[in-house]
Protein backbone atom coordinates (compact mmCIF):
# COMPACT_ATOMS: atom_id res chain seq x y z
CA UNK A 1 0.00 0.00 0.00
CA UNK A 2 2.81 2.33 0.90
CA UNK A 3 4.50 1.66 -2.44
CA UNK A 4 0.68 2.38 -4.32
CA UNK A 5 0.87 5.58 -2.72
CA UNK A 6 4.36 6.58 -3.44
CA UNK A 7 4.00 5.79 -7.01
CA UNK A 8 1.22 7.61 -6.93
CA UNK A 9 2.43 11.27 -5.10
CA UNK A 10 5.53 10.69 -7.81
CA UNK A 11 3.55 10.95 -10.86
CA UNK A 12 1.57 13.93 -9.78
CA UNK A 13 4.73 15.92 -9.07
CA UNK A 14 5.94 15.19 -12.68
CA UNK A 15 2.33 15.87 -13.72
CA UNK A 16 2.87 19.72 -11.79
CA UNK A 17 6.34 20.56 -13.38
CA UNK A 18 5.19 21.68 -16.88
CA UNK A 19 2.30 23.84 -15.17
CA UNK A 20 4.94 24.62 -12.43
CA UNK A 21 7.52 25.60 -15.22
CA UNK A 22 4.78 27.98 -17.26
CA UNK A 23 4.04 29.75 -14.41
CA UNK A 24 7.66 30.40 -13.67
CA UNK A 25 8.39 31.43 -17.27
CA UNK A 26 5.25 33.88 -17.57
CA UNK A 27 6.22 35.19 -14.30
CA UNK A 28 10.03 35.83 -15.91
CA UNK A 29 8.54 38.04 -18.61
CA UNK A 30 9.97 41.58 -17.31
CA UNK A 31 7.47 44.43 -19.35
CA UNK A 32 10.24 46.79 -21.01
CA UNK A 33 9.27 50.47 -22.43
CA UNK A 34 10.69 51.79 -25.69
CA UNK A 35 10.42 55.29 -26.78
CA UNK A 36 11.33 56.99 -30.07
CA UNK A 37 10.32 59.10 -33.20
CA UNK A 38 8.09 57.22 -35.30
CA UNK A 39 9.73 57.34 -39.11
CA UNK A 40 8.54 54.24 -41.41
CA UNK A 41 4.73 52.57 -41.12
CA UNK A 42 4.15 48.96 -42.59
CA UNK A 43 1.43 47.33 -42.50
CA UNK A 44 3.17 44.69 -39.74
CA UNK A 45 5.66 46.58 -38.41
CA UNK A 46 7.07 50.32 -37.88
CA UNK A 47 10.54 51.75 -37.65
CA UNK A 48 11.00 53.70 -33.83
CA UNK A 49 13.87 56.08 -33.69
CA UNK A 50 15.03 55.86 -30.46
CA UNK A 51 17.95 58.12 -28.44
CA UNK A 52 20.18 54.49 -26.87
CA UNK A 53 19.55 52.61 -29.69
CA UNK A 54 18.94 54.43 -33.03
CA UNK A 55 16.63 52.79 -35.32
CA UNK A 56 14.71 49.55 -34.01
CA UNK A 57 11.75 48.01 -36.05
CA UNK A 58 8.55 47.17 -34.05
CA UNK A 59 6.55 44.56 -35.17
CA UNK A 60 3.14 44.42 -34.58
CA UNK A 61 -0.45 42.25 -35.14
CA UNK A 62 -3.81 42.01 -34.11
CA UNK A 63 -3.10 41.61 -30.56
CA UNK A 64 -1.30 44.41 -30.48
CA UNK A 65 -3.10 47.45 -28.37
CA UNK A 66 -3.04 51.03 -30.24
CA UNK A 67 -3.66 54.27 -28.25
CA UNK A 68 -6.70 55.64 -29.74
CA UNK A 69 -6.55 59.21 -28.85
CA UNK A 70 -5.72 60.09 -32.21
CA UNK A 71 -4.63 58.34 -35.57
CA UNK A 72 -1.21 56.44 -35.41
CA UNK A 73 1.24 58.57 -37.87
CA UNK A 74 4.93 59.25 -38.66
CA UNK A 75 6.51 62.14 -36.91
CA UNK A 76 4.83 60.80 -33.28
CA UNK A 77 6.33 59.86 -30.15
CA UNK A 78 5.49 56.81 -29.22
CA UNK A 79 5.65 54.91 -26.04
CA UNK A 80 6.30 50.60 -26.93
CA UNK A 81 5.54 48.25 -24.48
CA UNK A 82 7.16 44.95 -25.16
CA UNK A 83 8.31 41.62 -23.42
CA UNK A 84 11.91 42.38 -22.86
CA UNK A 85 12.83 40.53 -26.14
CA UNK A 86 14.85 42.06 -28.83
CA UNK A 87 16.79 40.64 -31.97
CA UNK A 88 20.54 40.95 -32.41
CA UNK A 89 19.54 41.80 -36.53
CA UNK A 90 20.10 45.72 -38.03
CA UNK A 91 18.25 46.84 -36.85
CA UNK A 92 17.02 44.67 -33.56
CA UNK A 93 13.32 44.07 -33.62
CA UNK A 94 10.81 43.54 -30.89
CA UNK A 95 7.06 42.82 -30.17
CA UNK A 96 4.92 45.55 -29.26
CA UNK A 97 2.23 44.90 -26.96
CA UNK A 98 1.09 48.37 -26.36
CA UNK A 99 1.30 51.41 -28.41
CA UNK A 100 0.81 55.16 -26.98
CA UNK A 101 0.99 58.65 -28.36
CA UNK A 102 0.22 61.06 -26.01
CA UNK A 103 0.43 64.87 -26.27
CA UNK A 104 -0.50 68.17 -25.12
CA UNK A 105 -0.90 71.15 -26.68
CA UNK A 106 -1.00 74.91 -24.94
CA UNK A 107 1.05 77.92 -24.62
CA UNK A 108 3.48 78.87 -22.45
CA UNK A 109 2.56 80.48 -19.43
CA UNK A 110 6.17 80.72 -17.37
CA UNK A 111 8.86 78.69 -17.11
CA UNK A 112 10.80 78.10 -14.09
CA UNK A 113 14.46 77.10 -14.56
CA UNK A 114 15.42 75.73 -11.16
CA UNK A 115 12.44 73.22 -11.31
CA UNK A 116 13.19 73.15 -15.24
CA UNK A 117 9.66 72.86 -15.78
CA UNK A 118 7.32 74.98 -18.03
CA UNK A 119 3.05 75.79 -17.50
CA UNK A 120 0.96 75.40 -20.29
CA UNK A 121 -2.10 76.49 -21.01
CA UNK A 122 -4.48 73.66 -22.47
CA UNK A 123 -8.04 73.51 -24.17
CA UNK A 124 -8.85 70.04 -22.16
CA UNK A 125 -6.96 69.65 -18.70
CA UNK A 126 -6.81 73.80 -18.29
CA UNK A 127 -2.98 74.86 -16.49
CA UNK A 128 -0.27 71.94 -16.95
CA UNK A 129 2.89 72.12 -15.40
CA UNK A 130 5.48 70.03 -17.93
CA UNK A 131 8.50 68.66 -16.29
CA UNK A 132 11.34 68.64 -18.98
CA UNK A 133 13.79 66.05 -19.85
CA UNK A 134 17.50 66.54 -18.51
CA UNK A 135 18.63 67.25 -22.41
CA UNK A 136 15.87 69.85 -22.42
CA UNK A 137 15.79 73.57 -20.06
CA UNK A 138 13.26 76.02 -19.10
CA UNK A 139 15.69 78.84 -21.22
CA UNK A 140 14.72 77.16 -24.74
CA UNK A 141 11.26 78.19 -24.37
CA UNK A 142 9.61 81.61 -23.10
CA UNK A 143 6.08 82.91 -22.44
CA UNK A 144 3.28 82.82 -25.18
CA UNK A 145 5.10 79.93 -27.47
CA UNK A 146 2.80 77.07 -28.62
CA UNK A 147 4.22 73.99 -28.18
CA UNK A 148 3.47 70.52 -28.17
CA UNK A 149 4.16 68.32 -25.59
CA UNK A 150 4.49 64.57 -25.95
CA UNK A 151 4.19 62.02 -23.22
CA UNK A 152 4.03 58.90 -21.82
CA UNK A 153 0.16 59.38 -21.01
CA UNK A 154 0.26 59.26 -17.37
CA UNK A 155 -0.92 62.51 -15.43
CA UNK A 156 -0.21 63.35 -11.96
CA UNK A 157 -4.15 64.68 -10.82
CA UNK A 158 -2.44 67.40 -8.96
CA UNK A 159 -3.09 71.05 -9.06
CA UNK A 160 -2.17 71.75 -11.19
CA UNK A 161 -1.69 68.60 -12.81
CA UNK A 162 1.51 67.02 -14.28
CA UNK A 163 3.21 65.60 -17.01
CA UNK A 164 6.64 64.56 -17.81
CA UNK A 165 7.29 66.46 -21.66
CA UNK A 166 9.77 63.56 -23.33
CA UNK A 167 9.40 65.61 -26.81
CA UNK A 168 8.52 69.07 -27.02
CA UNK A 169 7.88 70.89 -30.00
CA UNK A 170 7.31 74.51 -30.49
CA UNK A 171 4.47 75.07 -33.12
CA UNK A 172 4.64 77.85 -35.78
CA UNK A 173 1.71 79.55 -37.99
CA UNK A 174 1.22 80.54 -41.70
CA UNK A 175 -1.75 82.04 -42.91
CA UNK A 176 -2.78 82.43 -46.29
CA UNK A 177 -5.32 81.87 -49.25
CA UNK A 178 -6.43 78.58 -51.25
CA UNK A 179 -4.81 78.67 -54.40
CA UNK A 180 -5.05 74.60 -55.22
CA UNK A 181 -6.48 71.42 -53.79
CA UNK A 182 -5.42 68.60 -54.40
CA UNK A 183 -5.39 64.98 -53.13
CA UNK A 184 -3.92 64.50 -49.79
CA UNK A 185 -2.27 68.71 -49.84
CA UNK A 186 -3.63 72.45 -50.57
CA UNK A 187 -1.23 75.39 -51.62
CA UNK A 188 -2.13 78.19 -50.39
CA UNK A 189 -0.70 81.59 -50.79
CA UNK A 190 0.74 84.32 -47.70
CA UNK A 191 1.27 87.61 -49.19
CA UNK A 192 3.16 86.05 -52.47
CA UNK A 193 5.06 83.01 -50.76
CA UNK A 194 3.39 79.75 -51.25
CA UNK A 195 3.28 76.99 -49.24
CA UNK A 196 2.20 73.12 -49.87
CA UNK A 197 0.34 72.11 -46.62
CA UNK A 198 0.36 68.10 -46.72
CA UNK A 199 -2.31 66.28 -44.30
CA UNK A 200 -1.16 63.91 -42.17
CA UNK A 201 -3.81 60.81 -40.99
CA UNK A 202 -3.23 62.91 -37.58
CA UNK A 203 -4.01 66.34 -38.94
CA UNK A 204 -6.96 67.97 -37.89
CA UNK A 205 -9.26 70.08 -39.86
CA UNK A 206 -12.24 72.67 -39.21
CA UNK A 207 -13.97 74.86 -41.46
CA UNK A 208 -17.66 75.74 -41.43
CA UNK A 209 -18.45 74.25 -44.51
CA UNK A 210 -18.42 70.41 -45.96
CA UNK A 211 -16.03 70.78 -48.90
CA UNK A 212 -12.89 73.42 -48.91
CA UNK A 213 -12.59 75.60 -51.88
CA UNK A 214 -9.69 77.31 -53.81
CA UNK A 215 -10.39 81.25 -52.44
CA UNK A 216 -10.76 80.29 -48.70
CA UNK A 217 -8.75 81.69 -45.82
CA UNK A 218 -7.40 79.58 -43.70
CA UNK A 219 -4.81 79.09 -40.88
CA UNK A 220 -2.13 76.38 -40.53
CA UNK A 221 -0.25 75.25 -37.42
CA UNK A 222 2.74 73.21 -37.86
CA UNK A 223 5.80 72.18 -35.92
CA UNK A 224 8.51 74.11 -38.09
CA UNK A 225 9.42 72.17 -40.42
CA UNK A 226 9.68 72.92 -44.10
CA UNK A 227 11.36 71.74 -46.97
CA UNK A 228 13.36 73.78 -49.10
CA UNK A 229 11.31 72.91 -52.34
CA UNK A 230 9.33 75.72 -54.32
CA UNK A 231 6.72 75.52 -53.29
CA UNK A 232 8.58 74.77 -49.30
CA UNK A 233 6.58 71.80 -48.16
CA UNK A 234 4.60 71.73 -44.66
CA UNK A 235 2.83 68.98 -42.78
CA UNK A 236 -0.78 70.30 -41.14
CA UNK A 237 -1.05 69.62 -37.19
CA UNK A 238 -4.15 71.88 -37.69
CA UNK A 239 -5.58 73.37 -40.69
CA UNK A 240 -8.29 76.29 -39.78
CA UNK A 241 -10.90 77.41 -42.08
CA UNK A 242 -11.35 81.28 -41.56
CA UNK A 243 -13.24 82.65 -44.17
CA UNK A 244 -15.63 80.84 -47.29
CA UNK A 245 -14.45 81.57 -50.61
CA UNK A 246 -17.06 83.63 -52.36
CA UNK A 247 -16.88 81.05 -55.07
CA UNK A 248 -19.98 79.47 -55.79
């Protein structure tokens, strides 16, 4: 009987170590954050451009959780959550799990430089006080910019509340008239220097009527970029309607 029973307590201990050893493994699985320029979309994977590690490709599927506070693009800071795996290819490649943008927009109310922090003024969330990066100071930015502020998502509910800014761009304005339309870009034309405004999947766009025409006024916020092409090239954070062509 003893034996019976001996047998018995052996083979359910080697029934327990494959269920013992998965639970060990999934509890080895240490969550890793990535965070980087976004440069190259695929349709299974995108290129991040990160500062430790320069370019790493991010592969992605179905399982694979998106942010949805606004469309994914190029030119975004995004926030990867993956498994702690990476590839020893060029350039390595990991498996996102989670995929965040995050960002604030407002202008500058003060800076402080012995906090090295900045307030903002935002539509949504009201006064924000940004904590900068150590590569970043209070002295690059002064009151009444616009800037964008990207982040990791999380918010200290303070008061004010609280971010951490790990990409901060100052945004810039051209104003002008509709002189073309086309596909996915308008030209329009301030005081005899045109400009070819190119929509993003993350640019947004208000006018008061359905359809834009070639005469319209309107207003263009971008981060400062431009190409040196004739007519220089923009990318639209925010494209403004002001005034309705006249056009019928």
């Amino acid at each position: 009987m003893k034996k019976l029973l001996s047998l018995i307590l052996a083979l359910l201990m080697i029934a327990a170590v494959p269920a013992f050893a998965e639970e060990t493994e999934a509890a080895e699985i240490e969550y890793q954050t990535l965070e980087g320029i976004v440069t190259e979309i695929t349709e299974t994977y995108f290129i991040l451009d990160t500062i430790d590690l320069g370019e790493v490709q991010v592969n992605f599927d179905s399982e694979t959780h998106f942010s949805e506070e606004l469309p994914f693009a190029c030119g975004q800071y995004a926030f990867v959550t993956y498994g702690g795996m990476m590839t020893r290819s060029l350039p390595p490649q990991i498996y996102a799990m989670n995929v965040t943008v995050s960002r604030l927009m407002g202008e500058v109310l003060s800076t402080d430089e012995p906090s090295n922090t900045i307030m903002i003024m935002t539509q949504l969330h009201g006064e924000v006080l940004v904590h900068l990066m150590e590569t970043d100071s209070a002295l690059n930015y002064a009151e009444g910019d616009l800037v964008m502020v990207y982040n990791s998502g999380a918010m200290a509910m303070s008061l004010p509340p609280q971010v951490g800014g790990s990409l901060i761009m100052k945004m810039y304005t051209v104003s002008g008239v509709v002189t073309e339309i086309g596909e996915d870009y308008v030209v329009i034309d301030e005081n005899g220097a045109l400009y070819q405004v190119v929509f993003a999947p993350d640019t947004t766009v208000t006018m008061p009527s359905t359809e834009m025409q070639v005469g319209d006024s309107v207003s263009v916020l971008f981060n400062g970029m431009m190409s040196r092409s004739i007519p220089a090239q923009i990318t639209a954070i925010e494209l403004t309607v002001n005034t309705v062509s006249s056009e019928e």
